[in-house]
N, C-alpha and C. Protein backbone atom coordinates (compact mmCIF):
# COMPACT_ATOMS: atom_id res chain seq x y z
N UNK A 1 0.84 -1.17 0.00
CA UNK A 1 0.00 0.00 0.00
C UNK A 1 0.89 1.24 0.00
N UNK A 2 0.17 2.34 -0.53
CA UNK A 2 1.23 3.46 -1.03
C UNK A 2 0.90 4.56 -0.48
N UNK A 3 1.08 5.16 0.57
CA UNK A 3 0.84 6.68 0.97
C UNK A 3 1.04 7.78 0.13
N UNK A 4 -0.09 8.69 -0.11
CA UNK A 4 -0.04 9.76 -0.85
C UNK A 4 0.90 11.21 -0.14
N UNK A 5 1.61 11.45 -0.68
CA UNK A 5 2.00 12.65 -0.20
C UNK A 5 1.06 13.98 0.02
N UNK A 6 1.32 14.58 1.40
CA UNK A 6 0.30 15.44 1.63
C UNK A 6 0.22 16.83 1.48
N UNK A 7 -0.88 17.16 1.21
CA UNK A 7 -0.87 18.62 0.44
C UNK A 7 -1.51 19.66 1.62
N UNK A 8 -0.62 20.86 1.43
CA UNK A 8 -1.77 21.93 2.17
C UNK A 8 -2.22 23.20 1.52
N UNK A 9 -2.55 24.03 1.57
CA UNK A 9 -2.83 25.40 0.94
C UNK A 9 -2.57 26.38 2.19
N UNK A 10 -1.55 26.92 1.27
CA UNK A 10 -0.93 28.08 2.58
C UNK A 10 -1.44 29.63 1.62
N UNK A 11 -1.99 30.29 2.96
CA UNK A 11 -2.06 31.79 1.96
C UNK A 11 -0.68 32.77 2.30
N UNK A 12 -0.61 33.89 1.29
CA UNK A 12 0.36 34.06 1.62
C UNK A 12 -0.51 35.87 1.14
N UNK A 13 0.11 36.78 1.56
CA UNK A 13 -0.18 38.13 1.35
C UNK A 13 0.86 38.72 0.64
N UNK A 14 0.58 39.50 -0.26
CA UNK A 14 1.28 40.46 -0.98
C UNK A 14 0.85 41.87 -1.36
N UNK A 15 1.35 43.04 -1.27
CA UNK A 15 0.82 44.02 -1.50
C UNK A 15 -0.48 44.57 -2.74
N UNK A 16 0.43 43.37 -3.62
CA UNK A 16 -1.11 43.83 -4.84
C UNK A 16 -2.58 42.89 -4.95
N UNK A 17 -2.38 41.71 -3.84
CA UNK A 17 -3.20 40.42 -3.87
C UNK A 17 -3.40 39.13 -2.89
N UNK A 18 -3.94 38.88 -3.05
CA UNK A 18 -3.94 37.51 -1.80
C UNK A 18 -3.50 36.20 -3.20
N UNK A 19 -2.60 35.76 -2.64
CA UNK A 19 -2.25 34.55 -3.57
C UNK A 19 -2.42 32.96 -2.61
N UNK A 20 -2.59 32.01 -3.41
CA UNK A 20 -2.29 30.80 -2.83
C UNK A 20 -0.84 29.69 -3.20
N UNK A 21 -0.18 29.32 -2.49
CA UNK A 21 0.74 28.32 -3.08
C UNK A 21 0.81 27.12 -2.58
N UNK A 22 0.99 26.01 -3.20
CA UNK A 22 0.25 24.45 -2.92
C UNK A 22 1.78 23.89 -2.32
N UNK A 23 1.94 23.43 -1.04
CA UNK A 23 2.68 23.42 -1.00
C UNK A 23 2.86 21.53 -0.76
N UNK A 24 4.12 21.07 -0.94
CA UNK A 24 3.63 19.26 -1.32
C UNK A 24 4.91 18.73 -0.44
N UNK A 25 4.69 17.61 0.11
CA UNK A 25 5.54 16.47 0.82
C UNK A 25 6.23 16.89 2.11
N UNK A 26 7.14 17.23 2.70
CA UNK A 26 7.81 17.41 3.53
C UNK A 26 7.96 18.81 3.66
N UNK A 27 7.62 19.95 2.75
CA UNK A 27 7.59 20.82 2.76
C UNK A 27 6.65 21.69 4.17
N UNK A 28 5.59 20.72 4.18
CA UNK A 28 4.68 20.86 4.99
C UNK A 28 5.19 20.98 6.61
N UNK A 29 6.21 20.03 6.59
CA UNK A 29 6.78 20.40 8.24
C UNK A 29 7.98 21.22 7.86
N UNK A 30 8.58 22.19 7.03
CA UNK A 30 9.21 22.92 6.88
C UNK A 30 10.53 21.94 6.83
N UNK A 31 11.07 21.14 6.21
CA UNK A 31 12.19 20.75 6.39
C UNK A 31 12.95 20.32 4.45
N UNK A 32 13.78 20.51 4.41
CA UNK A 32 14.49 20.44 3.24
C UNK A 32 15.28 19.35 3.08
N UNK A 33 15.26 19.50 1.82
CA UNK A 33 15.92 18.05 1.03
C UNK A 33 17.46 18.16 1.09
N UNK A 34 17.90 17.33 1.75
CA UNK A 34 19.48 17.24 1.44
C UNK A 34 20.16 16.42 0.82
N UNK A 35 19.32 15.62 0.46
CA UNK A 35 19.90 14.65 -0.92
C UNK A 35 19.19 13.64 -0.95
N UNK A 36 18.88 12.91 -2.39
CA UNK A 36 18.08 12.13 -3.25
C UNK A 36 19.46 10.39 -3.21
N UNK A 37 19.47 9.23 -2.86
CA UNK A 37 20.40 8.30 -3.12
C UNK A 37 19.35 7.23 -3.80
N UNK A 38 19.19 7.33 -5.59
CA UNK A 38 18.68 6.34 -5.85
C UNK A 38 19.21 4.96 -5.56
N UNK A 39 18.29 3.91 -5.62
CA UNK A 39 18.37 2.68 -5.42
C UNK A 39 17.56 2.24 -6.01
N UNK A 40 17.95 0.23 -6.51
CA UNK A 40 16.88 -0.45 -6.60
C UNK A 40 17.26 -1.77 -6.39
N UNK A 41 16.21 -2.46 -6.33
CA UNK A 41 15.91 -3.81 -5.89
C UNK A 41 14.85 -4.73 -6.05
N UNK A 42 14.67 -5.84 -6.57
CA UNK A 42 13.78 -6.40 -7.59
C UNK A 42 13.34 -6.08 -8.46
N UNK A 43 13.92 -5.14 -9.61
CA UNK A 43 13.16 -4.20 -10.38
C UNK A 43 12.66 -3.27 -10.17
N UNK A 44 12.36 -2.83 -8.72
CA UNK A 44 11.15 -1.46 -9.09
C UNK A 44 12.55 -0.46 -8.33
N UNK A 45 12.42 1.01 -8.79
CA UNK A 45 13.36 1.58 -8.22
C UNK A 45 12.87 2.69 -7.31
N UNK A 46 13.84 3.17 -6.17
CA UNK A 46 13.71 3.96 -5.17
C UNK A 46 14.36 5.05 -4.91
N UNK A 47 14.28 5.97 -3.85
CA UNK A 47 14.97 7.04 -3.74
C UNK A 47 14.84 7.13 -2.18
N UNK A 48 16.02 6.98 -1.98
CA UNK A 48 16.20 7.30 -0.63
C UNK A 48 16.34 8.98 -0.29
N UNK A 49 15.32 9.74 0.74
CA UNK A 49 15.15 11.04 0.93
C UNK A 49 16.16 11.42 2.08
N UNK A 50 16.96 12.49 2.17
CA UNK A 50 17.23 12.81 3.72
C UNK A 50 16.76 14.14 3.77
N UNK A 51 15.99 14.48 4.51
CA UNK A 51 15.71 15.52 4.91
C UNK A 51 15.87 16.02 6.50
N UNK A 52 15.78 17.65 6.02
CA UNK A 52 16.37 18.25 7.64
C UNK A 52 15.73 18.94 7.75
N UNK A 53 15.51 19.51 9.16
CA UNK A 53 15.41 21.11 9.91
C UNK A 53 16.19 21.47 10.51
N UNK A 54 15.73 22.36 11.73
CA UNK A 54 16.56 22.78 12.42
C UNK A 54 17.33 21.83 13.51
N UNK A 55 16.75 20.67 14.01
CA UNK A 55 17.41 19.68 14.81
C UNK A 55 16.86 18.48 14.42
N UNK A 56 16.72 18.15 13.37
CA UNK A 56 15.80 17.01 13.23
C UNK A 56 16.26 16.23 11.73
N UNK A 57 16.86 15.19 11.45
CA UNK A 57 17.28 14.59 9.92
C UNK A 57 16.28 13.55 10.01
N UNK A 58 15.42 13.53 9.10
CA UNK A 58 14.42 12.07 8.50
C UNK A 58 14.85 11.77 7.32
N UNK A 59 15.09 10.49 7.14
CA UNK A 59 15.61 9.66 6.30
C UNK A 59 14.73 8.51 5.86
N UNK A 60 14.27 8.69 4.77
CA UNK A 60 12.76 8.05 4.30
C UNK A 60 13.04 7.68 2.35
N UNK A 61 12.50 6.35 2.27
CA UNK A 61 12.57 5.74 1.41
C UNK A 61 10.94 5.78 0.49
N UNK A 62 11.47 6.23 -1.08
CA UNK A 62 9.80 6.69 -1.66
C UNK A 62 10.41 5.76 -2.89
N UNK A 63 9.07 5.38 -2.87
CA UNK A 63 9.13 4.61 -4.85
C UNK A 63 7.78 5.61 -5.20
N UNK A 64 7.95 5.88 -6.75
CA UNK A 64 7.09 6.61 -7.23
C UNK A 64 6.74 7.54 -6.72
N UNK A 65 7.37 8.46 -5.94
CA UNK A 65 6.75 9.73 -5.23
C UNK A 65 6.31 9.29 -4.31
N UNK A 66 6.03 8.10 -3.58
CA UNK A 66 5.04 7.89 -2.18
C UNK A 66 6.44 7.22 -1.50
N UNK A 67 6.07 7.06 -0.61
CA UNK A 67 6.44 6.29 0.72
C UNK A 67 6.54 4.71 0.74
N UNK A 68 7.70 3.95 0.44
CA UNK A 68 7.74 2.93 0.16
C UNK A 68 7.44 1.78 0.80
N UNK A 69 7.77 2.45 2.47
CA UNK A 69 6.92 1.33 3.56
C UNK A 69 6.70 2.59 4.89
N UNK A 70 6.47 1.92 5.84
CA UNK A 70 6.21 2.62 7.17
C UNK A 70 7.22 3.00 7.86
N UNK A 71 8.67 3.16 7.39
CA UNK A 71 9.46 3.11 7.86
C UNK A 71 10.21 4.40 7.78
N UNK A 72 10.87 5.24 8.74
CA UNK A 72 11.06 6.54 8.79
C UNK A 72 12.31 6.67 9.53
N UNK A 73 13.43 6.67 9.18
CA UNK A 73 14.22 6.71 10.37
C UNK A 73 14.62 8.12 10.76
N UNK A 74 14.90 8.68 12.25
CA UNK A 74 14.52 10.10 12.50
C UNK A 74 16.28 10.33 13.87
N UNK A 75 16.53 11.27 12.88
CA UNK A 75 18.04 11.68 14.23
C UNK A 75 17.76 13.04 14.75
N UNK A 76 17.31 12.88 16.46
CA UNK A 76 17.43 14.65 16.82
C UNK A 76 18.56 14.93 17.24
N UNK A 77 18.94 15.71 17.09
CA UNK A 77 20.49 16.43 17.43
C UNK A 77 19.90 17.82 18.38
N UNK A 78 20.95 18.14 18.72
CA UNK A 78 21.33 19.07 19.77
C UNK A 78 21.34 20.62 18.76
N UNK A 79 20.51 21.22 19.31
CA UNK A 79 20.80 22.60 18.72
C UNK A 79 21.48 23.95 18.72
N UNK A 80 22.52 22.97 19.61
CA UNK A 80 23.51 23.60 19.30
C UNK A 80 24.82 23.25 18.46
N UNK A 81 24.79 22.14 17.96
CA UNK A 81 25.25 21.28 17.03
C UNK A 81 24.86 22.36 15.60
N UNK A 82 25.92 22.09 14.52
CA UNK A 82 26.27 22.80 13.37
C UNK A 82 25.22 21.69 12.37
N UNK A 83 24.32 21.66 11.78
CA UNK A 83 23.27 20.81 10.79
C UNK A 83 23.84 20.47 9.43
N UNK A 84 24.56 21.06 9.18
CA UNK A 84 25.33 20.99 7.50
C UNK A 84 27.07 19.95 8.19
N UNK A 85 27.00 20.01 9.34
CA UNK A 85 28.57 19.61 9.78
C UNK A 85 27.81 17.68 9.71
N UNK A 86 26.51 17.95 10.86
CA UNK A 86 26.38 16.46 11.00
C UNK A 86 25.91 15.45 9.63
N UNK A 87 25.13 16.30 8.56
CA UNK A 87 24.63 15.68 7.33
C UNK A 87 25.52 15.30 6.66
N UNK A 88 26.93 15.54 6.72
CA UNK A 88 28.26 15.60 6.18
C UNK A 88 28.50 14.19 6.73
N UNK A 89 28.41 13.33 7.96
CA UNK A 89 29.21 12.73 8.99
C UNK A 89 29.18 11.20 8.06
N UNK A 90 29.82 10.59 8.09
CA UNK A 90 29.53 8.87 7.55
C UNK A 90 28.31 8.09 8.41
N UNK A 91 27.95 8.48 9.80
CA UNK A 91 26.56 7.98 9.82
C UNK A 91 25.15 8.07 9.43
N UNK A 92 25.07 9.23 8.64
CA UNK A 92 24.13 9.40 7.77
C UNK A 92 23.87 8.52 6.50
N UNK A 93 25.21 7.72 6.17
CA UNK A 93 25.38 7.23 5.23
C UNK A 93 25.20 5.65 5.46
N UNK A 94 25.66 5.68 7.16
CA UNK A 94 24.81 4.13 7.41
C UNK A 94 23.60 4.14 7.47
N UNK A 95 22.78 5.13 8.18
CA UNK A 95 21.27 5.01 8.21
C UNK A 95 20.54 4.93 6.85
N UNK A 96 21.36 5.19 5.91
CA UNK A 96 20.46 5.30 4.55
C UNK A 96 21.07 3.56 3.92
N UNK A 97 22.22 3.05 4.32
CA UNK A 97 22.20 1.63 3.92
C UNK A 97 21.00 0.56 4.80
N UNK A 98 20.83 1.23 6.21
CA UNK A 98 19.53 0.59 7.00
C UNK A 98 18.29 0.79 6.30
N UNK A 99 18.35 1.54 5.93
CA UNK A 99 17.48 2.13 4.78
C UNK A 99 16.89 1.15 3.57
N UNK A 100 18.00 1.29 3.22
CA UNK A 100 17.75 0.29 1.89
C UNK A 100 17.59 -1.58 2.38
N UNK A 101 18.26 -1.36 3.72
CA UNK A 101 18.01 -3.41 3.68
C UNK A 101 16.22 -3.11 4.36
N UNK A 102 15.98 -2.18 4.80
CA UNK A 102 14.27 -2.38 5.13
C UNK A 102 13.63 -2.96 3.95
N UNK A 103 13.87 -2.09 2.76
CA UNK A 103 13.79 -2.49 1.62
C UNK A 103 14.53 -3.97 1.18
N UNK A 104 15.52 -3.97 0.97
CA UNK A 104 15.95 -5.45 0.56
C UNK A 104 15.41 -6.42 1.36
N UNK A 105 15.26 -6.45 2.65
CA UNK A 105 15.06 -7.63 3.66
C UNK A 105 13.31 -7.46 3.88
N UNK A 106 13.09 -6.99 3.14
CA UNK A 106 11.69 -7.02 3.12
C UNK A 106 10.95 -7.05 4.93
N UNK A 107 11.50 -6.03 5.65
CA UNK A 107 10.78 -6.09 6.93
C UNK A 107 9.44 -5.57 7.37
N UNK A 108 9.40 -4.75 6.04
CA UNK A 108 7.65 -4.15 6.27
C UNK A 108 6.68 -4.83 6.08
N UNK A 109 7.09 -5.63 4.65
CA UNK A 109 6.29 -6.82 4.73
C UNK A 109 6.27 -7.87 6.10
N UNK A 110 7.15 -8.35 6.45
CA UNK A 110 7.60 -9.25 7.64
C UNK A 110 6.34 -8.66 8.80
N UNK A 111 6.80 -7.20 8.95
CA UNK A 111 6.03 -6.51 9.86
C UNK A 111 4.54 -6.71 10.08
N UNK A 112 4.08 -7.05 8.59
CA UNK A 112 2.56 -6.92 8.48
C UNK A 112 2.09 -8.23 8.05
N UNK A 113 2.64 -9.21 8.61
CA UNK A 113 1.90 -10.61 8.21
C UNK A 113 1.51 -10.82 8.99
């Protein structure tokens, strides 16, 4: 099953008009993309997401634009910690290989039998 990515409508004001802008996926909790690591496995292919805020990296696996299983892995850091220093670190780079065996080792499925 495939989760839709979620949409909101934010207004926004401008001096000559009231405008709307649609805003889509992760955008919604304000946090940005710090890099795309395709993958694949049995044929269908994936994209591993990392995204950040201000103390917070989620690392989430999408096929086709959705959400590939239930699985979200989430690092809070200290805010006083530098955010561009820790996205840099080689453990970011293990959590996104944990990443991918959710996917290879098929645990979501496992999860839901």
């Amino acid at each position: 099953m495939h989760l839709k990515p979620a949409r909101i409508v934010i207004k926004t004001q401008n001096p000559k008009n009231l405008c709307y802008k649609i805003m889509e996926d992760y955008k919604i909790m304000g946090m940005l993309l710090y890099k795309k690591v395709p993958y694949s496995f049995a044929e269908r292919n994936y994209k591993i997401n990392v995204l950040y805020d201000n103390n917070t990296i989620n690392i989430v696996a999408f096929e086709n634009h959705y959400p590939a299983n239930g699985f979200r892995h989430q690092i809070k850091i200290s805010k006083n910690l530098e955010m561009k220093e820790i996205l840099q670190q080689n453990v970011i780079d293990e959590v996104i290989e944990i990443c991918k065996r959710d996917i290879s080792e098929k645990r979501w499925e496992r999860l839901n039998q």
